[in-house]
Protein backbone atom coordinates (compact mmCIF):
# COMPACT_ATOMS: atom_id res chain seq x y z
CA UNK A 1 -21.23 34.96 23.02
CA UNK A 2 -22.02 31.40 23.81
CA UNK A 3 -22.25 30.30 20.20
CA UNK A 4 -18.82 32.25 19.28
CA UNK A 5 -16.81 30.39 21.65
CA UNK A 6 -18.44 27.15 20.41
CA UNK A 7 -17.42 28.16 16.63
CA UNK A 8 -14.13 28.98 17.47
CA UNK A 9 -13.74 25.35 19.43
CA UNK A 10 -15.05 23.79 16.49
CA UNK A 11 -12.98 25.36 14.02
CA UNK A 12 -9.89 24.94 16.39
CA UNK A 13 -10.85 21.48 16.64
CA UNK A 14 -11.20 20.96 12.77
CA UNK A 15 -7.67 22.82 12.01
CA UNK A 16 -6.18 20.14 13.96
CA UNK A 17 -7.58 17.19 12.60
CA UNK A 18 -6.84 17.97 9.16
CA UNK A 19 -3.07 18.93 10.54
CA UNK A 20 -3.35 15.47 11.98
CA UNK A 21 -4.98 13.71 9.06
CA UNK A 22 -2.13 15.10 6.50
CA UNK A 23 0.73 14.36 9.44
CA UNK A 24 -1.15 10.61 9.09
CA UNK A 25 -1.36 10.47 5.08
CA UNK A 26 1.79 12.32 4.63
CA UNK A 27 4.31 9.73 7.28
CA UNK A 28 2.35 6.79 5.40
CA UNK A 29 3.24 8.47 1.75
CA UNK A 30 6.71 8.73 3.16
CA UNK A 31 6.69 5.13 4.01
CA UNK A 32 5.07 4.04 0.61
CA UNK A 33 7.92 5.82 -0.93
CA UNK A 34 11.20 4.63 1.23
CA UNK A 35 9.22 1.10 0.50
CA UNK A 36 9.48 2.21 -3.48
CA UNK A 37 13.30 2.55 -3.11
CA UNK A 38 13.56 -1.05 -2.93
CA UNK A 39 10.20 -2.74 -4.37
CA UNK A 40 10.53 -2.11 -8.16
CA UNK A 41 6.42 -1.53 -8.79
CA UNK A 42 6.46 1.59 -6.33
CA UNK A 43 7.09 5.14 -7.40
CA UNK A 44 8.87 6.83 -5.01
CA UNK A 45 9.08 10.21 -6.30
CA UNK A 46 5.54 10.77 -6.14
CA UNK A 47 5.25 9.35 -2.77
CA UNK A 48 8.19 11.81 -1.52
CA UNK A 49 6.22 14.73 -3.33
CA UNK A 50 3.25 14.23 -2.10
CA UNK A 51 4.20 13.79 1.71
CA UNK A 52 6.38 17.45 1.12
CA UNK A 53 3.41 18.50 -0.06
CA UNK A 54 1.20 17.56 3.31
CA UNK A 55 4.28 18.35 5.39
CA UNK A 56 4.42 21.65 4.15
CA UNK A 57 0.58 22.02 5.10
CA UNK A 58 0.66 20.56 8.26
CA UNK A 59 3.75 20.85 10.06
CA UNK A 60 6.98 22.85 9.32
CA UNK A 61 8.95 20.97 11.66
CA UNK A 62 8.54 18.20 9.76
CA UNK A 63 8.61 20.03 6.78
CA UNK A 64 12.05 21.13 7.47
CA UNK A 65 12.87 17.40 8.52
CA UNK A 66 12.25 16.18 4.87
CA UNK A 67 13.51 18.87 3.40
CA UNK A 68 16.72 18.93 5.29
CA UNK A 69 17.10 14.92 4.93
CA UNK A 70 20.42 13.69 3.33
CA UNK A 71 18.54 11.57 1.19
CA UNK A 72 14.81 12.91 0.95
CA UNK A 73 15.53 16.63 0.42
CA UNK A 74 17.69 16.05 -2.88
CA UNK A 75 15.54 13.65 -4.42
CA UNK A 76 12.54 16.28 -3.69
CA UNK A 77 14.98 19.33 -4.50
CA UNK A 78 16.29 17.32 -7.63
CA UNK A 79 12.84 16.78 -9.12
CA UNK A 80 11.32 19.57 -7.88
CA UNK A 81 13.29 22.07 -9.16
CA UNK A 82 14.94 20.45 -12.33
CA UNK A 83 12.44 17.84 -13.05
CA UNK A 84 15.18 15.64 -12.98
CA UNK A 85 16.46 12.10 -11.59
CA UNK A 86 20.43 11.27 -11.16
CA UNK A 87 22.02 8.86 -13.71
CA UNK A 88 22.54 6.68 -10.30
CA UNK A 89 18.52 6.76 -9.30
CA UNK A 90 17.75 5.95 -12.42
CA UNK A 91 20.47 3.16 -12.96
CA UNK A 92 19.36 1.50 -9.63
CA UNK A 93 15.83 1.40 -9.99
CA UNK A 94 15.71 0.05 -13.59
CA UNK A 95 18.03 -2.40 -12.95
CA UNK A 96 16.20 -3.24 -9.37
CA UNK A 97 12.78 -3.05 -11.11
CA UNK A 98 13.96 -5.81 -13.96
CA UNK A 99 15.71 -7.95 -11.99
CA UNK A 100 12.54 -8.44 -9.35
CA UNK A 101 10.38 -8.15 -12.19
CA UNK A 102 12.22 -10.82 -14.58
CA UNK A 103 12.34 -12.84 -11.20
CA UNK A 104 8.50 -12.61 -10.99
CA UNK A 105 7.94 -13.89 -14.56
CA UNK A 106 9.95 -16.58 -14.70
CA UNK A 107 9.92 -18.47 -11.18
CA UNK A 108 6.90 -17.09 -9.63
CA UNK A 109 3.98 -16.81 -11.62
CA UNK A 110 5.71 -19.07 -14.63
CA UNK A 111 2.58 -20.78 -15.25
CA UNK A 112 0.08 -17.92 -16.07
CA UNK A 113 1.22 -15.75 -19.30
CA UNK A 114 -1.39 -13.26 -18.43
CA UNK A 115 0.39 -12.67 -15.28
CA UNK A 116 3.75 -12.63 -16.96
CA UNK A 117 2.61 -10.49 -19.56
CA UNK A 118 1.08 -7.94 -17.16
CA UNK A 119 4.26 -7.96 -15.04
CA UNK A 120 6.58 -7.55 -19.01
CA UNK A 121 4.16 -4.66 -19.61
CA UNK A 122 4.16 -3.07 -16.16
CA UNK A 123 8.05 -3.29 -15.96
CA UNK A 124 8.32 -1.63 -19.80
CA UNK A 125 5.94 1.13 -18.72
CA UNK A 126 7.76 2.00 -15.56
CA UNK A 127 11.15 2.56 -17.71
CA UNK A 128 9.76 4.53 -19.91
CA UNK A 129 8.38 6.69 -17.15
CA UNK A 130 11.82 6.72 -15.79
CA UNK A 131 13.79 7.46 -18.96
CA UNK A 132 11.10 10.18 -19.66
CA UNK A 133 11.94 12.31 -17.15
CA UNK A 134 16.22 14.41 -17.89
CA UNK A 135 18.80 13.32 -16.09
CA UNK A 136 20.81 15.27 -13.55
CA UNK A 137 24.06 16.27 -14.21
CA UNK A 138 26.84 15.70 -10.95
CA UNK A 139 27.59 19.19 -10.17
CA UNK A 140 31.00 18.07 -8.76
CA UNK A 141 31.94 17.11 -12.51
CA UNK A 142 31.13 19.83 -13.65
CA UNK A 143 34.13 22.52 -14.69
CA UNK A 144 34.46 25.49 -13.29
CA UNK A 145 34.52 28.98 -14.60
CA UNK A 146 37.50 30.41 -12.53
């Protein structure tokens, strides 16, 4: 009887730290990604994927926080479920990513091509990552049957 109450404390005890391990990994995936909206070499959609993803096994409060977010939930909803990124998202973070990038090359590592050719070939793979994926159409464009 001893033993089963011991088992069940353990396993009690091991459910919550892996709750509380993939509350930890998924709030610091979250914060890798908002950090992606605005550093050009960070992905954020994966980021925001992968912290739904340990949401959704951990907590459904906060879950339904991402999920419900003005700007988290339709990025995760867009690509999710249309394996798509706006014209807008993708507009901004080319343009961001260059524009940081093309700073980096010229005026902060200037001196070493290898650097400057790492950064060039870095900043052409990300686009094509981006342009891989279709674009979403505005739905408030979009006629209506009536």
């Amino acid at each position: 009887m001893k033993r089963n109450n011991i088992q069940r404390d353990f396993a009690t005890f091991a459910l919550q730290m892996k709750k509380t391990l993939f509350i930890t990994l998924g709030s610091a995936s979250l914060a890798l990604g908002v950090i992606g909206m605005f550093l050009p070499v960070l992905p954020t959609t994966p980021f925001l994927l992968l912290t739904a993803g340990l949401y959704a096994r951990s907590s459904n409060r906060l879950y339904s926080w991402l999920m419900n977010h003005k700007i988290f939930g339709d990025y995760i909803r867009n690509f999710r479920e249309e394996k798509a990124i706006p014209l807008r998202g993708k507009v901004i973070a080319i343009s961001t990513m260059w524009t940081f990038m093309l700073y980096s090359i010229f005026f902060i590592v200037n001196e070493k091509w290898h650097l400057q050719v790492l950064l060039g070939s870095i900043a052409v793979a990300v686009t094509i990552y981006i342009l891989s994926f279709k674009t979403k159409k505005n739905e408030r464009n979009r006629p209506t049957n009536d």
